[in-house]
Protein backbone atom coordinates (compact mmCIF):
# COMPACT_ATOMS: atom_id res chain seq x y z
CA UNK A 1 32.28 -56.68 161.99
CA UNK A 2 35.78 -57.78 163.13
CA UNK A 3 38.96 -57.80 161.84
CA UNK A 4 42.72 -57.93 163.12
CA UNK A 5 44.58 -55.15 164.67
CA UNK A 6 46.90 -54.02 167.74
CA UNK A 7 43.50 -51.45 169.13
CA UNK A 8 39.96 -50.76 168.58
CA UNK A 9 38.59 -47.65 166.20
CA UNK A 10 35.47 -47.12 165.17
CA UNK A 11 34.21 -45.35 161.75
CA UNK A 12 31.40 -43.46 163.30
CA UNK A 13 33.93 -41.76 166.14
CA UNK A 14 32.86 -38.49 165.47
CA UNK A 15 29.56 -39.30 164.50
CA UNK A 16 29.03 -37.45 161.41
CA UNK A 17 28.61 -40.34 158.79
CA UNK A 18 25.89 -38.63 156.11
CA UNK A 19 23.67 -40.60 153.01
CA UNK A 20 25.78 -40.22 149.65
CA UNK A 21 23.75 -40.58 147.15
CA UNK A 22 24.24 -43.13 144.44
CA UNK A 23 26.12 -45.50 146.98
CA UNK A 24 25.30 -48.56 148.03
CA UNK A 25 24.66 -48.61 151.74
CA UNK A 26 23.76 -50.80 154.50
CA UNK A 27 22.10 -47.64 157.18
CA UNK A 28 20.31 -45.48 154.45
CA UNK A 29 17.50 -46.26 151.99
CA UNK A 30 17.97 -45.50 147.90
CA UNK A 31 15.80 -42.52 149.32
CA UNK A 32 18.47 -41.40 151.96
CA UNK A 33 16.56 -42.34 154.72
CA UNK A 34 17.95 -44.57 157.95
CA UNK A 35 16.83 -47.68 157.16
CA UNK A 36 14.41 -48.84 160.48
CA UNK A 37 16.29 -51.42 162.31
CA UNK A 38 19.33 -48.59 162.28
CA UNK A 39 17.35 -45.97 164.03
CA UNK A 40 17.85 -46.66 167.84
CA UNK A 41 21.72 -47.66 167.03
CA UNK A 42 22.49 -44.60 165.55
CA UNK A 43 20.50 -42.19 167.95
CA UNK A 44 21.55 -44.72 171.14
CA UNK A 45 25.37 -43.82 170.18
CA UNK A 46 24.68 -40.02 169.24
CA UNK A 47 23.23 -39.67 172.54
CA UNK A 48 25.96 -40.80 173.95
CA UNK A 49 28.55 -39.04 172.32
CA UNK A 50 31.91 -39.37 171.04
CA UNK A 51 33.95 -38.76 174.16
CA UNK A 52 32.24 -41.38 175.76
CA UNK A 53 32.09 -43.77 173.12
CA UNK A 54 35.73 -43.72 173.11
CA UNK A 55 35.93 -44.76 176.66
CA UNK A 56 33.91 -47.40 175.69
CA UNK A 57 36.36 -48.47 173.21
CA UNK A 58 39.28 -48.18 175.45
CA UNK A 59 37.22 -50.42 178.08
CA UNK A 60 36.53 -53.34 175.17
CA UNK A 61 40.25 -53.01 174.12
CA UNK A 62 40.85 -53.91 178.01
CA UNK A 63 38.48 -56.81 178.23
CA UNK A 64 40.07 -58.05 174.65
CA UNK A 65 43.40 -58.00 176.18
CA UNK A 66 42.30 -59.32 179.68
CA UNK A 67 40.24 -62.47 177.64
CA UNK A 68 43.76 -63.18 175.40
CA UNK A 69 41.08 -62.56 172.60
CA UNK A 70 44.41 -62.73 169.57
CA UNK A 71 44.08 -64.04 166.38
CA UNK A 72 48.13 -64.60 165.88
CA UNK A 73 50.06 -63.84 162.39
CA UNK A 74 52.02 -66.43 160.66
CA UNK A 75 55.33 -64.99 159.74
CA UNK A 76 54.91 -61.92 161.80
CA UNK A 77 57.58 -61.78 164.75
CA UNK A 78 57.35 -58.24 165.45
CA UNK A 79 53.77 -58.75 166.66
CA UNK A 80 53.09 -62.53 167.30
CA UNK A 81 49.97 -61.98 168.96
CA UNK A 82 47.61 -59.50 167.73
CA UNK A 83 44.35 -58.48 169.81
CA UNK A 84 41.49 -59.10 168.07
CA UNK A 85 39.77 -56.09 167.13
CA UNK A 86 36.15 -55.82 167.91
CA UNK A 87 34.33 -52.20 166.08
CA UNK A 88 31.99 -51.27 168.26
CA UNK A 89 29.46 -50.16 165.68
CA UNK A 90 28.30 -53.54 164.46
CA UNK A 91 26.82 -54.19 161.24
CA UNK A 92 23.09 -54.77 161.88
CA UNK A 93 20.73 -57.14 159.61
CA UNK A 94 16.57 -56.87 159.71
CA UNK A 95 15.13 -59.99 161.47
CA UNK A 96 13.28 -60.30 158.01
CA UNK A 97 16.03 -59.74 155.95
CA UNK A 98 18.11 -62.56 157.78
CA UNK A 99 14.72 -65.02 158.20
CA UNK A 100 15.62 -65.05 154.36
CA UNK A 101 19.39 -65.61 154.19
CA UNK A 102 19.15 -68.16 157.05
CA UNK A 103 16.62 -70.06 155.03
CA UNK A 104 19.22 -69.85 152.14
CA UNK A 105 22.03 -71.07 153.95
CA UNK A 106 19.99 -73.92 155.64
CA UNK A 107 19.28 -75.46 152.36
CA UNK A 108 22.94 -74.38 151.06
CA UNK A 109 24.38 -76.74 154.35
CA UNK A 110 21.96 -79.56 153.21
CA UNK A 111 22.85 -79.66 149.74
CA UNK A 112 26.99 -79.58 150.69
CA UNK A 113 26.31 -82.37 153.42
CA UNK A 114 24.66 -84.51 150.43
CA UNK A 115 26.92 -83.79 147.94
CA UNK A 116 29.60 -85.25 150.93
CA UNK A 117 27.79 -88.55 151.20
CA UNK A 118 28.03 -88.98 147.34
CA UNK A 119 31.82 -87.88 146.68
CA UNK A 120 33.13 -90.58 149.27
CA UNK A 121 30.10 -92.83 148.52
CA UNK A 122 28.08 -94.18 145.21
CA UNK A 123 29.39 -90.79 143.25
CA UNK A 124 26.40 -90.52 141.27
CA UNK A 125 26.82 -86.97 140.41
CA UNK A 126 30.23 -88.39 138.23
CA UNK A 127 27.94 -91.30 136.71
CA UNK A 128 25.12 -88.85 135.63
CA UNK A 129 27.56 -86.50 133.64
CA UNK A 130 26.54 -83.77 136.87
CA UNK A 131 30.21 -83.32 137.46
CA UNK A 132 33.12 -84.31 135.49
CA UNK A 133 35.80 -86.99 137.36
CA UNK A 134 38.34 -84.86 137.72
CA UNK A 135 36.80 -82.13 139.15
CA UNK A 136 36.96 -84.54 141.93
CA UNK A 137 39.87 -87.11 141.50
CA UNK A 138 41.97 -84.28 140.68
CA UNK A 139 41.81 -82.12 143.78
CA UNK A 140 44.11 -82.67 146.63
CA UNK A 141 41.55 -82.25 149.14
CA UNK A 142 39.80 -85.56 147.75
CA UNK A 143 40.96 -88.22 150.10
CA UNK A 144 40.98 -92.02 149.25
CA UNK A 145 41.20 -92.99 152.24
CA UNK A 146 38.12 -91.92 153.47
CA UNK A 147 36.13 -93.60 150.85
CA UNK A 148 33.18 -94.86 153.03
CA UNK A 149 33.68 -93.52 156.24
CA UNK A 150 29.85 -92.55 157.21
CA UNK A 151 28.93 -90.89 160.22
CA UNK A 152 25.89 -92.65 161.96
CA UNK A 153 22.71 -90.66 160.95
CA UNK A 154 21.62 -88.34 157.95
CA UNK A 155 24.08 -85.77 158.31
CA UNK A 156 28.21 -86.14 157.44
CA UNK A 157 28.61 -82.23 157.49
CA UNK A 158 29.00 -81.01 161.17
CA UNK A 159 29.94 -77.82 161.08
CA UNK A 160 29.60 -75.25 157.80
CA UNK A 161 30.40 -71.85 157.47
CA UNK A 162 29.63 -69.52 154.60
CA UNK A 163 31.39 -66.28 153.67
CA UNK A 164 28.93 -63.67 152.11
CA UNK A 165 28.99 -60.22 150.38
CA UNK A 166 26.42 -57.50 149.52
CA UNK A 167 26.24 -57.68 146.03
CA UNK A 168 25.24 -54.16 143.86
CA UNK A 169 21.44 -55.84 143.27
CA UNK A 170 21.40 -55.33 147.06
CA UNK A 171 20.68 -59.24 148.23
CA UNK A 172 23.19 -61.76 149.86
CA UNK A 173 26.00 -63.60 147.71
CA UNK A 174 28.01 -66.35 148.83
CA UNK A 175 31.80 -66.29 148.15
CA UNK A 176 33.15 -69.40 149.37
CA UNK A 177 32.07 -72.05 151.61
CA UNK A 178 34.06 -73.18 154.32
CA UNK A 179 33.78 -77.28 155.47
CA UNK A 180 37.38 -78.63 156.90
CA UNK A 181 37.31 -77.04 160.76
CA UNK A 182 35.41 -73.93 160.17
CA UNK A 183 36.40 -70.99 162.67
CA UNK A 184 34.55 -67.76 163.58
CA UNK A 185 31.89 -68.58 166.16
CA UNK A 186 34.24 -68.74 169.36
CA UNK A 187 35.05 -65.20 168.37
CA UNK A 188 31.69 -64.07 167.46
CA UNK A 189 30.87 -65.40 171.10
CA UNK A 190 33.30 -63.85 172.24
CA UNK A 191 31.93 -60.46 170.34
CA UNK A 192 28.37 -60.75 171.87
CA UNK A 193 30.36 -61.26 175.08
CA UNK A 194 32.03 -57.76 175.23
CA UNK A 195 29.02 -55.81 173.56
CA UNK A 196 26.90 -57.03 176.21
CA UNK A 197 29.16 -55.68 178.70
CA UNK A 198 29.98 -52.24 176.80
CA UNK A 199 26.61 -51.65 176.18
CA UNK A 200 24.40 -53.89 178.05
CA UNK A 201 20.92 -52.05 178.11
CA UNK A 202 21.75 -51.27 173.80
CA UNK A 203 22.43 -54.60 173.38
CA UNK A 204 19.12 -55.80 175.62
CA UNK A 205 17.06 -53.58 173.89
CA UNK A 206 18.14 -54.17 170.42
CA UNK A 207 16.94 -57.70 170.96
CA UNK A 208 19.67 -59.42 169.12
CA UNK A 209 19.47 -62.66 168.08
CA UNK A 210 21.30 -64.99 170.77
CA UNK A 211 23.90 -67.58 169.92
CA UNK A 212 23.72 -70.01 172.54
CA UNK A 213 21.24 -71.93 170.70
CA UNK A 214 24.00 -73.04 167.94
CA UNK A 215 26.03 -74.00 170.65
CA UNK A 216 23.70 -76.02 172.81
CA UNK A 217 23.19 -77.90 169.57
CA UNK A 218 26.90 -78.40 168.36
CA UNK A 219 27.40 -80.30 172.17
CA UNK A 220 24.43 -82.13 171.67
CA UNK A 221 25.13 -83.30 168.38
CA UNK A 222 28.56 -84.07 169.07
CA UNK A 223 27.90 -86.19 172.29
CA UNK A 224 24.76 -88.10 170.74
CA UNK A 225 27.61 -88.95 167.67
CA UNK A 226 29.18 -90.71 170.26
CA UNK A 227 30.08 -94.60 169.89
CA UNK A 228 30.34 -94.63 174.03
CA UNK A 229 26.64 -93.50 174.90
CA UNK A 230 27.68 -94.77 178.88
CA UNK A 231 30.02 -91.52 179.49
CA UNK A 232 30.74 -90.17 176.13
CA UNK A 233 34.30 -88.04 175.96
CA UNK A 234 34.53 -85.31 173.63
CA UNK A 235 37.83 -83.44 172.50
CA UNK A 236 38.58 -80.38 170.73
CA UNK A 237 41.96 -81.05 168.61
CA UNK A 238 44.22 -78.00 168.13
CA UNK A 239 47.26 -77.53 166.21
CA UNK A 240 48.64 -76.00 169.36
CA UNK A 241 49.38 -72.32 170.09
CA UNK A 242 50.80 -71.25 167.19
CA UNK A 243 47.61 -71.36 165.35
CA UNK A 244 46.37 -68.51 164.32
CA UNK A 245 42.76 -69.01 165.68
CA UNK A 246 44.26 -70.92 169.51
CA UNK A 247 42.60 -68.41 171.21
CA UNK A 248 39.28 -69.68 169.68
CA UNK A 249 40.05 -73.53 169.90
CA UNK A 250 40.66 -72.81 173.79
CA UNK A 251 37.19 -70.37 174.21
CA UNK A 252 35.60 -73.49 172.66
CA UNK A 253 36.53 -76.08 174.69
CA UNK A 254 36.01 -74.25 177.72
CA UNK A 255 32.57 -73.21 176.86
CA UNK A 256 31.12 -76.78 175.23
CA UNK A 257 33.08 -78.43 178.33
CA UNK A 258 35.39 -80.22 176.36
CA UNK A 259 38.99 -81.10 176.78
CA UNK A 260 41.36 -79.03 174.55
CA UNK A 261 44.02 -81.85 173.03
CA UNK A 262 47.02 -81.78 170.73
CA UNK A 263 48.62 -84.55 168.89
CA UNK A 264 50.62 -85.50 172.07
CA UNK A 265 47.61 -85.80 173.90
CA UNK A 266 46.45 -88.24 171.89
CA UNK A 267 47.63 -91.98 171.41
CA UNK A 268 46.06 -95.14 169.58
CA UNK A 269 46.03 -98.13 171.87
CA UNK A 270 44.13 -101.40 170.73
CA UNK A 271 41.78 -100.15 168.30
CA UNK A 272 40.57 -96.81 169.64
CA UNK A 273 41.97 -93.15 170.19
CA UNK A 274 42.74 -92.60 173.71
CA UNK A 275 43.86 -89.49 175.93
CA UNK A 276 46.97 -88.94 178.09
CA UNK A 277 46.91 -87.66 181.20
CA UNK A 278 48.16 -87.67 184.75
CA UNK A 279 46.16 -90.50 186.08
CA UNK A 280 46.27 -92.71 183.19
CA UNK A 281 44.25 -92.79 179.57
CA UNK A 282 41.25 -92.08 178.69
CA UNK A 283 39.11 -92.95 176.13
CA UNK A 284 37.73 -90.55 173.67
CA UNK A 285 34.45 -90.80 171.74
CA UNK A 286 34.41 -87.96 169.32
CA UNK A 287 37.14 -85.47 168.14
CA UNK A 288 36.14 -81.89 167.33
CA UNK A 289 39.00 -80.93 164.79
CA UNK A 290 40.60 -77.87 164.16
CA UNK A 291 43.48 -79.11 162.18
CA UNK A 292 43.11 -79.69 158.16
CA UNK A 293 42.10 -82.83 156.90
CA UNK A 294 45.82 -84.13 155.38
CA UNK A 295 47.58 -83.32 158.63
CA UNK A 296 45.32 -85.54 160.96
CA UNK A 297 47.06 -89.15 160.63
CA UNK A 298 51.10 -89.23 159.38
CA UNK A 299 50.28 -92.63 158.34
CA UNK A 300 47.38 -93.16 155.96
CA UNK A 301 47.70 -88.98 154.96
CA UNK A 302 50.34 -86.56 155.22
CA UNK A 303 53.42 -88.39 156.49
CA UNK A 304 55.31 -85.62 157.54
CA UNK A 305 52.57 -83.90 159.75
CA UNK A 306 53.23 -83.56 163.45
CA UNK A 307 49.73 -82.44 163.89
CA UNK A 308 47.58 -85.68 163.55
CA UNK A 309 47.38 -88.72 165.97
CA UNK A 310 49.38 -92.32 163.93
CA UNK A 311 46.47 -94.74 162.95
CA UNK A 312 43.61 -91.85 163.17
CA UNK A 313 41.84 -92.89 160.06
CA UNK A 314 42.03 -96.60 160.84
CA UNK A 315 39.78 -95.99 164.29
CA UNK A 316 37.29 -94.28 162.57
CA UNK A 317 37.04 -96.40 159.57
CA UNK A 318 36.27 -98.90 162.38
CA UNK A 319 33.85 -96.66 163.83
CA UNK A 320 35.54 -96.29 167.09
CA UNK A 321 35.77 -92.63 166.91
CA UNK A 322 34.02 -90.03 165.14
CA UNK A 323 35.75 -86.86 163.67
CA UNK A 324 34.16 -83.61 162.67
CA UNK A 325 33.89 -82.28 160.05
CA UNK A 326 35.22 -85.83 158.85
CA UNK A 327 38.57 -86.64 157.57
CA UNK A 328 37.80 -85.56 153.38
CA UNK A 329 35.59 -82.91 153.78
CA UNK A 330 38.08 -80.38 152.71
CA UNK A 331 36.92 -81.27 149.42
CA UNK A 332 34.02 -79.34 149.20
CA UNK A 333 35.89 -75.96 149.48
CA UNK A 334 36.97 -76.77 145.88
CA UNK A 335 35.75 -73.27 143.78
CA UNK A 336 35.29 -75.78 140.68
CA UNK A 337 32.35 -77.41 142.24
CA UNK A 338 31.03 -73.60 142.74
CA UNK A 339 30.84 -73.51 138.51
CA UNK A 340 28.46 -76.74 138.87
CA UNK A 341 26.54 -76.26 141.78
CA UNK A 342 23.54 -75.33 140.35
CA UNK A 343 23.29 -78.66 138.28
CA UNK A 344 24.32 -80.50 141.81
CA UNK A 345 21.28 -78.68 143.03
CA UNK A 346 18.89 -79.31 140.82
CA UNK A 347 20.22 -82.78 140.79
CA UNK A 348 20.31 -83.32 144.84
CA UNK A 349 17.43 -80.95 145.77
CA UNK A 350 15.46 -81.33 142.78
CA UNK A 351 15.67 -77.57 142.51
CA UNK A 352 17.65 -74.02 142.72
CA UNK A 353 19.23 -72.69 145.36
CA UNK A 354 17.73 -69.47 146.93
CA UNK A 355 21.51 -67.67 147.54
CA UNK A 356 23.23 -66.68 144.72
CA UNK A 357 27.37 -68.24 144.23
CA UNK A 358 29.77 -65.33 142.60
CA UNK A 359 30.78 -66.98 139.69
CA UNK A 360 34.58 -68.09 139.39
């Protein structure tokens, strides 16, 4: 569990967290017992002790600070930069009980990637009465523009992240989807990162799920998307370091391999996007994006942005570049298509979907 502050605390300092009965809770049981894949946390940090657990805080704070781990404030000049705040004490889910929710977010990040292909192609869901026109039309995050623009291959949607809450039946809810440039995993590396040097032999032991596997994928996928196959070039577009997430967009690039760009970086010469740099240009192949959709291209989108690279949407129209998440998906994060997703899919899957959507 992370959140934003200027040091680390942890609820379970002093160790004396107890079962209150008639509470929902994540470590005890309806019958007040520790639920089993709590056990060795709980007795691996009251062995240890409070005393020392706070050095171990004060030691992650360090390593936070050292990594420039910040997750900066809009609007906020008394603190510009605030360290991200990792709590030591993380919140654990069962192998089983995730087997279940990954299952339902697997079909969840099928059925947005189709429902993709159909607003910006043949819009069958609007022809079959599934959806009503200006559910879509109406939104600003629908795009024109990008009417056609296909990735090669089945899937459109890159990248998809999903927020979630424990609802009071005690299973997993979704409360909004998230499709434009989706951020959290650079700092959830980063997470696994400290914990496994705060508490290296808990962490081993624990046998924790590992994330390099999503990441090994995301370069894979992103360099076979590649119109270049002969020496593909990959970038990771920021908004520059303002952001509030730079410190992500930067752990990215540097851990896929990829070169971290801005707008500036980035010119349109002849029909494809190409980077600056000290010894000339440089082609690029696919862009990684971290800046919303509208502020990508000043000329076919938002003309005032001074985010986006002039002529953007024309290259990859032509299929000269490939964006991701492309240029329109900002669409799906629309909460009205939440009141109709279960008719989208039982009309794209041909049946329900196993996680539940709080209703809006």
């Amino acid at each position: 569990m992370s959140q934003i502050a200027d040091s680390v605390v942890s609820p379970l300092s002093s160790f004396d967290y107890s079962f209150q009965p008639g509470q929902k809770d994540e470590v005890f049981s309806e019958k007040g017992e520790i639920k089993p894949h709590w056990v060795y946390l709980l007795e691996s940090l009251k062995e240890l002790g409070a005393e020392a657990f706070r050095e171990r805080e004060a030691k992650a704070l360090r390593i936070l600070r050292d990594d420039g781990a910040t997750y900066n404030i809009y609007n906020d000049s008394l603190v510009p930069n605030k360290v991200w705040e990792l709590d030591l004490v993380p919140s654990l889910i069962s192998s089983e009980e995730w087997g279940g929710i990954e299952s339902g977010l697997l079909e969840r990040a099928e059925l947005f990637n189709l429902l993709l292909k159909d607003i910006y192609g043949p819009r069958d869901l609007i022809r079959l009465g599934v959806i009503p026109p200006e559910a879509l039309l109406c939104h600003r995050g629908f795009l024109r523009a990008c009417q056609g623009i296909m990735l090669s291959g089945n899937h459109q949607l890159i990248n998809h992240a999903v927020d979630l809450m424990r609802g009071d039946d005690g299973k997993m809810w979704v409360l909004t989807d998230r499709t434009q440039s989706p951020s959290g995993a650079g700092y959830a590396l980063e997470n696994r990162t400290v914990m496994s040097r705060i508490f290296p032999s808990l962490f081993r032991d624990s046998h924790v799920h590992r994330l390099a596997n999503y990441f090994q994928r995301l370069r894979t996928k992103l360099t076979t998307l590649a119109p270049n196959q002969d020496d593909p070039r990959v970038v990771v577009l920021t908004p520059g370091a303002h952001n509030e997430t730079y410190f992500e967009h930067a752990y990215l690039a540097n851990y896929l391999g990829f070169h971290l760009v801005q707008s500036g970086d980035l010119v349109v010469r002849n029909g494809f996007v190409w980077m600056k740099s000290f010894d000339g240009i440089s082609r690029v192949d696919v862009i990684l994006r971290r800046v919303d959709d509208s502020f990508c291209d000043p000329v076919e989108l938002r003309g005032d942005s001074q985010l986006g690279v002039p002529g953007l949407l024309e290259v990859a129209r032509a299929g000269r570049v490939v964006i991701a998440n492309p240029l329109g998906s900002g669409i799906l994060e629309n909460p009205v298509f939440l009141s109709y997703l279960p008719a989208i899919a039982k009309a794209l899957l041909g049946r329900e979907l196993r996680l539940n959507t709080v209703p809006t």
